[in-house]
C-alpha atoms as a PDB file:
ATOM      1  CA  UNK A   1      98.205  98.899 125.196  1.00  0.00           C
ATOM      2  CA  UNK A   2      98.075  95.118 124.999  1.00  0.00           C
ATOM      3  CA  UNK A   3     100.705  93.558 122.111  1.00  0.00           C
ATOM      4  CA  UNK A   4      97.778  92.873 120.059  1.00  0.00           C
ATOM      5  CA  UNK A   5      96.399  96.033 119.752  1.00  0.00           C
ATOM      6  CA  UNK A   6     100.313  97.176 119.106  1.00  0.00           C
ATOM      7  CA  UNK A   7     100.804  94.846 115.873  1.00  0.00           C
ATOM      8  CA  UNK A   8      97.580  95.559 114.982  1.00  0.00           C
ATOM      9  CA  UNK A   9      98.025  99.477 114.856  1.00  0.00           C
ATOM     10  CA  UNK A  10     101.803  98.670 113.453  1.00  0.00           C
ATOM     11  CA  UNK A  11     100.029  97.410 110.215  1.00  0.00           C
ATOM     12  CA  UNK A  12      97.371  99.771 110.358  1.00  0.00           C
ATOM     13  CA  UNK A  13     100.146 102.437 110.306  1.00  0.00           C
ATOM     14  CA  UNK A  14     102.425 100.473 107.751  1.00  0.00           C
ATOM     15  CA  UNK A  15      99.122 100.228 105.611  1.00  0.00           C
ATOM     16  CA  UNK A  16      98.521 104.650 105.844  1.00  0.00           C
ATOM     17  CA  UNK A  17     101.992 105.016 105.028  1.00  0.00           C
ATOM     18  CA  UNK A  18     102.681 103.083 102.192  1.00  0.00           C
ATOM     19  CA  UNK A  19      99.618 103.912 100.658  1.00  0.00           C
ATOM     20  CA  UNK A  20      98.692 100.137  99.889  1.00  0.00           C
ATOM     21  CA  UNK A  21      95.027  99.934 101.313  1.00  0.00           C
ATOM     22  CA  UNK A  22      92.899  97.949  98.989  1.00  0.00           C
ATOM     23  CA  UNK A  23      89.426  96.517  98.576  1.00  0.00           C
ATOM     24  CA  UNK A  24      89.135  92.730  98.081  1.00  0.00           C
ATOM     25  CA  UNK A  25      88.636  92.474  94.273  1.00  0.00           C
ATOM     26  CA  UNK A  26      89.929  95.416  93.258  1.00  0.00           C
ATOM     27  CA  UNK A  27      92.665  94.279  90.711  1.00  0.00           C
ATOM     28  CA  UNK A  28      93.823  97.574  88.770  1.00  0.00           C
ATOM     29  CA  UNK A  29      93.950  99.421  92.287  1.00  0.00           C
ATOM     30  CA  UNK A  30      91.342 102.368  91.230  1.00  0.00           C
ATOM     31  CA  UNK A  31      89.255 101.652  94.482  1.00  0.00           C
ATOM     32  CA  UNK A  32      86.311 100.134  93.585  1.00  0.00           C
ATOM     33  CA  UNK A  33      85.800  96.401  92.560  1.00  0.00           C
ATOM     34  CA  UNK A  34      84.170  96.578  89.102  1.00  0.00           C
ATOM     35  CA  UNK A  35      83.927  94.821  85.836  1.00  0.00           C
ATOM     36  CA  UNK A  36      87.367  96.229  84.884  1.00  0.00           C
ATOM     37  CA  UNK A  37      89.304  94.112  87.386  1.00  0.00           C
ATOM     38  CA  UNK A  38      87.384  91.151  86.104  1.00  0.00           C
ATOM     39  CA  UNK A  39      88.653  92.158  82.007  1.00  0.00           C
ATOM     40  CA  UNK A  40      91.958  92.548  83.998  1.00  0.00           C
ATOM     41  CA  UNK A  41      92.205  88.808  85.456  1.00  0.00           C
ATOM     42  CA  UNK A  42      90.633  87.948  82.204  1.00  0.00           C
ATOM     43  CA  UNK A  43      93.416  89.406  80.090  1.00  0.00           C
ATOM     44  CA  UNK A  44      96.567  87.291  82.786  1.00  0.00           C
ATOM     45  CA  UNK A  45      94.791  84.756  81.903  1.00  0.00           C
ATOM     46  CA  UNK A  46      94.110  84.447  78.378  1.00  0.00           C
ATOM     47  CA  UNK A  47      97.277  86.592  77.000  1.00  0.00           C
ATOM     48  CA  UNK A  48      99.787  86.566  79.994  1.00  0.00           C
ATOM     49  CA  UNK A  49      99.525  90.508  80.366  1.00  0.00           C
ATOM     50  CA  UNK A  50     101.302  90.689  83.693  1.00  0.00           C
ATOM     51  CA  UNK A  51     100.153  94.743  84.334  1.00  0.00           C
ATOM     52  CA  UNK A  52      98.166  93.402  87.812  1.00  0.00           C
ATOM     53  CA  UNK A  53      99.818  90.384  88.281  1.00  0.00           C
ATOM     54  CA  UNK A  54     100.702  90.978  92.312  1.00  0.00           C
ATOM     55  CA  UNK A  55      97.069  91.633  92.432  1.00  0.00           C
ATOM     56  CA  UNK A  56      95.353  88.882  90.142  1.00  0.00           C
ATOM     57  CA  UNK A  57      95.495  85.965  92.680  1.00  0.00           C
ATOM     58  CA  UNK A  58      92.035  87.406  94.422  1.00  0.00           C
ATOM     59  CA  UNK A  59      91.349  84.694  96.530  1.00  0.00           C
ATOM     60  CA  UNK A  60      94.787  84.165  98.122  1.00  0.00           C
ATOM     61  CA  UNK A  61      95.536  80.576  96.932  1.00  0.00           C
ATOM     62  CA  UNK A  62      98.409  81.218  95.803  1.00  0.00           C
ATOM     63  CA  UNK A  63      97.733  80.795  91.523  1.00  0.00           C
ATOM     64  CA  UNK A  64      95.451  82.626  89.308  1.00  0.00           C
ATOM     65  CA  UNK A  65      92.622  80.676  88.011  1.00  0.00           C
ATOM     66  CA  UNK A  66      89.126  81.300  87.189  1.00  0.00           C
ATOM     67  CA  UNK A  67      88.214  80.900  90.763  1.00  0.00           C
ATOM     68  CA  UNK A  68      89.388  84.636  91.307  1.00  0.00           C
ATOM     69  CA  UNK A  69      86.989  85.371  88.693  1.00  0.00           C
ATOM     70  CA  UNK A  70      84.631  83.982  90.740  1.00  0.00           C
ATOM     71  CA  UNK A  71      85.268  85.681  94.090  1.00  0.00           C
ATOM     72  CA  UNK A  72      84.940  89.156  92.153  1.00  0.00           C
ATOM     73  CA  UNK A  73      81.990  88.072  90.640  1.00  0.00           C
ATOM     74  CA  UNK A  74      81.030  87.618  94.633  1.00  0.00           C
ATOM     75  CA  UNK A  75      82.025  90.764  95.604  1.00  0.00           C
ATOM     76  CA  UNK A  76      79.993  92.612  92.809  1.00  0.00           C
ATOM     77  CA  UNK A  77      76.734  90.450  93.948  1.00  0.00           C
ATOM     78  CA  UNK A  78      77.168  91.153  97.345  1.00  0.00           C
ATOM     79  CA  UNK A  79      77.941  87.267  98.017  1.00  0.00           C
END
């Protein structure tokens, strides 16, 4: 097996194990990428509720903005 294909099934495994496979969007972590993660960035942002903040910053850029609004608004039109 080449060293690639060994990290890559490392993470893989890591992933199956610790139970942390996501979609991209999905905020609350219920599966499916809906307007309740969007309500759930909406709230960080406008009250400070922290309940999904490890899973807020959607786009990966390191704050959460209105831009991750924008990439789940992607995901649910298929963009």
């Amino acid at each position: 097996m080449k060293t690639s294909h060994k990290i890559l099934f490392a993470f893989l495994l890591l992933v199956v194990v610790a139970g942390v496979a996501s979609v991209y969007g999905d905020v609350n972590g219920d599966g499916s990428v809906t307007s309740a993660d969007i309500t759930a960035v909406y709230n960080y942002l406008l009250t400070g509720d922290d309940t999904y903040l490890s899973t807020c910053d959607v786009n990966g850029d390191g704050s959460i903005t209105s831009s991750d609004i924008t990439a789940i608004y992607n995901v649910l039109l298929g963009n």
